[in-house]
C-alpha atoms as a PDB file:
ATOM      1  CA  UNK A   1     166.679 192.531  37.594  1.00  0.00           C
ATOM      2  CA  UNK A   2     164.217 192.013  34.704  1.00  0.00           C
ATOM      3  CA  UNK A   3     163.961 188.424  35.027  1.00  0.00           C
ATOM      4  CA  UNK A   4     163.478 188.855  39.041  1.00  0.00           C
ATOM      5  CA  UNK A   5     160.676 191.321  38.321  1.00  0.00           C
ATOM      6  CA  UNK A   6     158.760 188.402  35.779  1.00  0.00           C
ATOM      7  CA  UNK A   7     159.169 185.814  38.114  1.00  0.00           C
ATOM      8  CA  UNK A   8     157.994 187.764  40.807  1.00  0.00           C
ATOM      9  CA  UNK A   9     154.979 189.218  38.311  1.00  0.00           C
ATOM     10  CA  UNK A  10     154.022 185.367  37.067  1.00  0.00           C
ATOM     11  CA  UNK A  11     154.249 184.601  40.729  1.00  0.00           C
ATOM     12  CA  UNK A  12     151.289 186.672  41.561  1.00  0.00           C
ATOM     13  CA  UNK A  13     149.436 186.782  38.969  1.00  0.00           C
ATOM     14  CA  UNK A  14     149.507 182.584  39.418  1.00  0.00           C
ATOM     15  CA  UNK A  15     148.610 183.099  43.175  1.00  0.00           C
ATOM     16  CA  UNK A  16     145.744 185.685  42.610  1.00  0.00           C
ATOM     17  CA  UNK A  17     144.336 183.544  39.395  1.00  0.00           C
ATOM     18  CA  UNK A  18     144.230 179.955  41.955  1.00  0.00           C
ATOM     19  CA  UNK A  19     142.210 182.358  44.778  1.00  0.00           C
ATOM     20  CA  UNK A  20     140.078 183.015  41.826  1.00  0.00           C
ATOM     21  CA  UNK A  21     139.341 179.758  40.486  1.00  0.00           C
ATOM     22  CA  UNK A  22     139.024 178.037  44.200  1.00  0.00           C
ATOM     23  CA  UNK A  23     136.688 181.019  45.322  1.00  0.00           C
ATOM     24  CA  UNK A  24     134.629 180.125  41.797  1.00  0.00           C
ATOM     25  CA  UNK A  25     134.977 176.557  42.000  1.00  0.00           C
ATOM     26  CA  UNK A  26     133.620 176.393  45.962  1.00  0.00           C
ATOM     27  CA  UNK A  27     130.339 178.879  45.094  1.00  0.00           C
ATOM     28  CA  UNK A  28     129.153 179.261  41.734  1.00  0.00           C
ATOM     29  CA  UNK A  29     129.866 176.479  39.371  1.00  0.00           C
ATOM     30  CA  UNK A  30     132.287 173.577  39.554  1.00  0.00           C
ATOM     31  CA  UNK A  31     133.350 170.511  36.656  1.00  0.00           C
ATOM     32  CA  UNK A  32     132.296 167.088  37.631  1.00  0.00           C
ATOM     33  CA  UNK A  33     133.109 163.525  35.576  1.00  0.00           C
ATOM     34  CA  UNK A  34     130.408 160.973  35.237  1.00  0.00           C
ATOM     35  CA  UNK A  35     130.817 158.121  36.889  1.00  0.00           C
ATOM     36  CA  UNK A  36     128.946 154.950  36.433  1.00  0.00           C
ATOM     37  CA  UNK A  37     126.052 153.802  34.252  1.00  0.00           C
ATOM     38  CA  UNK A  38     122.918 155.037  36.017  1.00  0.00           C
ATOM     39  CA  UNK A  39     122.076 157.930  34.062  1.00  0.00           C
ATOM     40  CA  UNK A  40     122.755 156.370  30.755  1.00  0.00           C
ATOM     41  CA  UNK A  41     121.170 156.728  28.018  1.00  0.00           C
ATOM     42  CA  UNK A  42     121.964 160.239  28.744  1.00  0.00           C
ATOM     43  CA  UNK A  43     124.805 161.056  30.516  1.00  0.00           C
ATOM     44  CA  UNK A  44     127.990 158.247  30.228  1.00  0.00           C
ATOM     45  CA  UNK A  45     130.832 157.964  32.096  1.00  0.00           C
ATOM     46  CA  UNK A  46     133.843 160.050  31.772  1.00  0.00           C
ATOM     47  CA  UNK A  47     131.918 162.834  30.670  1.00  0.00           C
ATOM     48  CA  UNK A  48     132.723 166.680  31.611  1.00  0.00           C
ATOM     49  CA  UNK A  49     129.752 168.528  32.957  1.00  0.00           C
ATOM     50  CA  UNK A  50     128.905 171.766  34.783  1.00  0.00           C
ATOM     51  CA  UNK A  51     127.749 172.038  37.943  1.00  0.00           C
ATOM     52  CA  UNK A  52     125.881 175.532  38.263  1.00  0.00           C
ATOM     53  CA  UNK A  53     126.475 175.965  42.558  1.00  0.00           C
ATOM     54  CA  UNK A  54     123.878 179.328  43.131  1.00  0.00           C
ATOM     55  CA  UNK A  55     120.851 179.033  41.042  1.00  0.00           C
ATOM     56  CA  UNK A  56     119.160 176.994  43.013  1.00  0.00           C
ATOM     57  CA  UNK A  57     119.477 179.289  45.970  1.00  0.00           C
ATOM     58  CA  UNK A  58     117.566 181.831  44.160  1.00  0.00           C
ATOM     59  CA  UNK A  59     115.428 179.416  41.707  1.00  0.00           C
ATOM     60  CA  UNK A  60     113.831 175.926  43.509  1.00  0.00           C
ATOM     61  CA  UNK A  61     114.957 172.792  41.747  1.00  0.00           C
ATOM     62  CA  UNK A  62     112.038 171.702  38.921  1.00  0.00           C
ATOM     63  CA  UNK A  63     110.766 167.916  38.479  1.00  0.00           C
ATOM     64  CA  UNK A  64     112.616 167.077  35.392  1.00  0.00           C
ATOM     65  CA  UNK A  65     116.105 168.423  36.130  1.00  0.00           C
ATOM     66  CA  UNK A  66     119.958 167.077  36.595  1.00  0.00           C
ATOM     67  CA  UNK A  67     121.830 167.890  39.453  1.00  0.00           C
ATOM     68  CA  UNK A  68     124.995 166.628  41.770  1.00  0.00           C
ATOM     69  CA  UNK A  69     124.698 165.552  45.167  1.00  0.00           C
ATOM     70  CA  UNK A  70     125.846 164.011  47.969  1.00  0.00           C
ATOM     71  CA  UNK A  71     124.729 160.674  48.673  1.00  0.00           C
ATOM     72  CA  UNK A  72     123.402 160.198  52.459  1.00  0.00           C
ATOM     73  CA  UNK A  73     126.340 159.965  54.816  1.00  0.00           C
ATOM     74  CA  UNK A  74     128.853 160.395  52.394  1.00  0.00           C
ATOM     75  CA  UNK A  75     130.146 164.361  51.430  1.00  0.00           C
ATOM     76  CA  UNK A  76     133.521 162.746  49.293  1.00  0.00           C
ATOM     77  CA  UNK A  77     130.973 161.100  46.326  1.00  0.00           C
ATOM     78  CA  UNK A  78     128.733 162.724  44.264  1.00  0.00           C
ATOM     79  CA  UNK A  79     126.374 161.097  42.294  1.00  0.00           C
ATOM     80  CA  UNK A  80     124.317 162.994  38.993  1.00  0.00           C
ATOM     81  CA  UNK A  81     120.785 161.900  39.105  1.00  0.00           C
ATOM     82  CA  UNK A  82     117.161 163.763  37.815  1.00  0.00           C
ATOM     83  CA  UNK A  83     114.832 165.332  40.340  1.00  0.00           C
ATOM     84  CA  UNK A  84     111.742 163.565  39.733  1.00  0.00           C
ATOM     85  CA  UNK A  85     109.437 164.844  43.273  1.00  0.00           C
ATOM     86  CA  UNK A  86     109.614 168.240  44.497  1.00  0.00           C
ATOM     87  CA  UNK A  87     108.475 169.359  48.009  1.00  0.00           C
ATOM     88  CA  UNK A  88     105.133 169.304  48.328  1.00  0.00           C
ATOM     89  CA  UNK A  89     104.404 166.159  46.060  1.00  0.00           C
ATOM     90  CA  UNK A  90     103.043 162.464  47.447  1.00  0.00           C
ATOM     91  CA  UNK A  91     105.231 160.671  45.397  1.00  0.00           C
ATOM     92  CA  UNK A  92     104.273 156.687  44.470  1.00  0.00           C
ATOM     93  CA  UNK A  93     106.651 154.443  42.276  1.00  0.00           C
ATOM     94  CA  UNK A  94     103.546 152.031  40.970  1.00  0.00           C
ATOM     95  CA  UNK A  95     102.792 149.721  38.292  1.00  0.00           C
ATOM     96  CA  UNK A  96     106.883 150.511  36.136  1.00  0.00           C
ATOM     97  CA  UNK A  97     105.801 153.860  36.391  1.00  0.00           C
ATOM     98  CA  UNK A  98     106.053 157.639  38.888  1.00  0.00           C
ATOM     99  CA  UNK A  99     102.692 158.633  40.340  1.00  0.00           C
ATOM    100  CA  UNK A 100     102.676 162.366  41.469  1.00  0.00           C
ATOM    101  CA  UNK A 101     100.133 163.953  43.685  1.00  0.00           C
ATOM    102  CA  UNK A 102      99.923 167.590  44.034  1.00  0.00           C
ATOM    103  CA  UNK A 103      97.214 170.107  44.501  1.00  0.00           C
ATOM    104  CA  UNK A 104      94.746 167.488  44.743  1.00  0.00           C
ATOM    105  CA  UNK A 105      95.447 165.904  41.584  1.00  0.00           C
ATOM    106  CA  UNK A 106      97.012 162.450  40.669  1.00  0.00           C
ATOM    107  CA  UNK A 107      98.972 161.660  37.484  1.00  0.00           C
ATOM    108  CA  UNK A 108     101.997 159.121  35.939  1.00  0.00           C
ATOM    109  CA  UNK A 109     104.861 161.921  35.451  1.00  0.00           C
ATOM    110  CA  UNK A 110     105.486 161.634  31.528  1.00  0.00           C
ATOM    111  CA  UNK A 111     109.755 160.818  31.610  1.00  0.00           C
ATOM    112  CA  UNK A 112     110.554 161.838  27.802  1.00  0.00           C
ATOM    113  CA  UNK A 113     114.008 161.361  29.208  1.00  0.00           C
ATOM    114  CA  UNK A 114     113.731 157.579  29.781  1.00  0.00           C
ATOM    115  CA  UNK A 115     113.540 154.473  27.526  1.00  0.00           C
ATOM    116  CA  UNK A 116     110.507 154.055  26.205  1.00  0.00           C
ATOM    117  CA  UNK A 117     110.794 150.606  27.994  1.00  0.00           C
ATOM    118  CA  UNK A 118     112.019 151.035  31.208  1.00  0.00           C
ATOM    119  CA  UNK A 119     110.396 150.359  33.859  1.00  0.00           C
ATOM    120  CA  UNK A 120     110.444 151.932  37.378  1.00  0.00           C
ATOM    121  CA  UNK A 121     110.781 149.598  40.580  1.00  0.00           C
ATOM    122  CA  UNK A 122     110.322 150.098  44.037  1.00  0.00           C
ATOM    123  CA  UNK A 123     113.564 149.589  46.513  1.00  0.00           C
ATOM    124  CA  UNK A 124     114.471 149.440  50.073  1.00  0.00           C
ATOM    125  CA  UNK A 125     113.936 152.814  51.272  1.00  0.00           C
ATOM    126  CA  UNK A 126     110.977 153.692  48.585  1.00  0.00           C
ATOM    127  CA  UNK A 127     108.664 150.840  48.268  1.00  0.00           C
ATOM    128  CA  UNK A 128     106.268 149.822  45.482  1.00  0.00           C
ATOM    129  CA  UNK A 129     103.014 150.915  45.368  1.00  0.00           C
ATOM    130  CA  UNK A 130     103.716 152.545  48.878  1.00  0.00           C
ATOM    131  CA  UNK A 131     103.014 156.691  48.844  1.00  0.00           C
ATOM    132  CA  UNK A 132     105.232 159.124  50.283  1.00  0.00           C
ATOM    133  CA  UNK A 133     104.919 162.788  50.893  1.00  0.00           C
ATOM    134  CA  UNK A 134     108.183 165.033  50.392  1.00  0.00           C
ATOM    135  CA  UNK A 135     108.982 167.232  52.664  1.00  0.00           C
ATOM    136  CA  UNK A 136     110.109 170.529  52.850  1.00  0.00           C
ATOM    137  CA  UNK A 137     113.489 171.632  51.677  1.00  0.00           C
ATOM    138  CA  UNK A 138     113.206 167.133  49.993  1.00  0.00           C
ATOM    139  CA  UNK A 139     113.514 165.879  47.041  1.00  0.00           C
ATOM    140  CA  UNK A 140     113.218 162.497  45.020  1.00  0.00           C
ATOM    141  CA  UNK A 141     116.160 162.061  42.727  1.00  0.00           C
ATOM    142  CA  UNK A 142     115.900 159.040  40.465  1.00  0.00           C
ATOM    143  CA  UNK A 143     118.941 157.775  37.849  1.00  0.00           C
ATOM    144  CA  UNK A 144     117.792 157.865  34.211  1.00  0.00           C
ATOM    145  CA  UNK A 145     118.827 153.922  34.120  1.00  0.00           C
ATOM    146  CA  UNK A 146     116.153 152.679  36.638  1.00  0.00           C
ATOM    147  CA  UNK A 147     117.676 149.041  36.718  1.00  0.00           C
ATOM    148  CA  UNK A 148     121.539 150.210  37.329  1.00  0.00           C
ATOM    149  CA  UNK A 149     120.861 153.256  39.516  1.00  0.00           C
ATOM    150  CA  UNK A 150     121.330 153.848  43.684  1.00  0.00           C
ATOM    151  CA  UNK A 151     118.702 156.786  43.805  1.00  0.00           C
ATOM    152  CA  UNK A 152     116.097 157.360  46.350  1.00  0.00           C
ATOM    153  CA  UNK A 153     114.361 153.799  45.881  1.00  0.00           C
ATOM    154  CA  UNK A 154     117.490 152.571  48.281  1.00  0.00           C
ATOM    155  CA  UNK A 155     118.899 156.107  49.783  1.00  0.00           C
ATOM    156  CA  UNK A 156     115.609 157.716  50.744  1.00  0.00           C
ATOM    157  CA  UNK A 157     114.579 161.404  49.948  1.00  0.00           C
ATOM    158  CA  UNK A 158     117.513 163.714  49.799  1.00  0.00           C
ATOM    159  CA  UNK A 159     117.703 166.784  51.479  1.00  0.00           C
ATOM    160  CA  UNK A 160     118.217 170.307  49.580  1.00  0.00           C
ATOM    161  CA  UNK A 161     121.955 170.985  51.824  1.00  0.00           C
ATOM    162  CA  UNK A 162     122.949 167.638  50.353  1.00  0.00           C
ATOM    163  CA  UNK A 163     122.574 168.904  46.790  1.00  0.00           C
ATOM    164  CA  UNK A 164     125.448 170.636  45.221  1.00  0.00           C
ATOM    165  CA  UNK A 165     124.077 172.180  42.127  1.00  0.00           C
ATOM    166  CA  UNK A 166     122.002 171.945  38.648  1.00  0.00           C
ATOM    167  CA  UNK A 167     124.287 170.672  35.527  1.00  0.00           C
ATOM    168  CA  UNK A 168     123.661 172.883  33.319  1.00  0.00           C
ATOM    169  CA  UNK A 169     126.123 172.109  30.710  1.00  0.00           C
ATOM    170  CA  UNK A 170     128.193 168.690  28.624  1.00  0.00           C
ATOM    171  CA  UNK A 171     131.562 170.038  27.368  1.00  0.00           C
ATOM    172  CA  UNK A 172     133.247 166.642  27.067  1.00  0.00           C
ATOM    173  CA  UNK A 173     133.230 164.809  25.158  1.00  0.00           C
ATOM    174  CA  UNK A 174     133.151 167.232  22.051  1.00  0.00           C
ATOM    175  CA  UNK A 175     130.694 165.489  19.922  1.00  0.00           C
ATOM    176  CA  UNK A 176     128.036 165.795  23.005  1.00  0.00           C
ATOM    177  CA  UNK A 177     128.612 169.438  23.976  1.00  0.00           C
ATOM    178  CA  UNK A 178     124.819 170.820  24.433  1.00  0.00           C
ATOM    179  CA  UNK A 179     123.333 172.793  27.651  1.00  0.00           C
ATOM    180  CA  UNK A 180     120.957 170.558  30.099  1.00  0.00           C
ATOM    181  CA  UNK A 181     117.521 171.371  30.297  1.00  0.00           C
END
């Protein structure tokens, strides 16, 4: 009787902590693995991260930040890549670097993030030297390793549904464990 009642305990207790996780994993954060080069030199593949799901419901997304998303057409990938134009912005790629317009004014966007040589191309969908204002509810999301990265240059602006969440943390590999800014 005992040994009926602790199966019949575990069994629950394993059904109610799987409703749990699922329920946390679908709405407030989930673990994604890197894949792919094009955020190197600071994110590699096989890495762990967290993906925070309900922030940015509450908080907009900020030019400088990781998150997860859904590339265009596609909602089994997800690709990591750094918002880079907000809504709002006229966004330029010119002359290896990012040209922001906003409130009137015009500056390169300073990417501490990147290389100190890389240099930032035009592609299909966002051409060089040609200007582009985000819209509402868009964003520009650009890989960290401009010459190995499918970002915006060849998928276009990505809209805020297609976004899954900020990473906000690196627990994997051990020796990188560190929140994301």
């Amino acid at each position: 009787m005992k040994i009926k009642k602790l199966l019949l305990e575990l069994g629950e207790a394993s059904i109610v902590s799987l409703i749990i996780v699922s329920i946390l994993y679908m709405f407030i954060a989930s673990v994604e693995v890197v894949e792919g080069a094009s955020m190197e030199p600071n994110f590699y593949t096989g890495e762990r991260i967290l993906v925070d799901r309900i922030s940015m419901k509450v908080t907009p997304l900020k030019r400088g930040e990781v998150v997860v998303f859904y590339p265009p057409g596609d909602n089994k990938k997800h690709f990591i890549k750094r918002v880079v134009g907000i809504p709002g912005d006229i966004f330029e790629v010119f002359d290896c670097g990012v040209v922001i317009s906003e409130d009137g004014q015009k500056y390169e966007l300073e990417e501490s993030y990147l290389k100190a040589e890389t240099c930032t191309t035009g592609g299909s969908a966002i051409k060089e030297g040609r200007a582009i204002r985000i819209g509402d509810d868009q964003y520009a999301l650009l890989g960290d390793n401009r010459a190995d990265s499918l970002d915006s240059r060849y998928l276009g602006l990505i809209s805020e549904d297609r976004i899954i969440g900020r990473v906000v943390f690196r627990f994997w590999p051990i020796t990188r464990i560190s929140f994301i800014d």
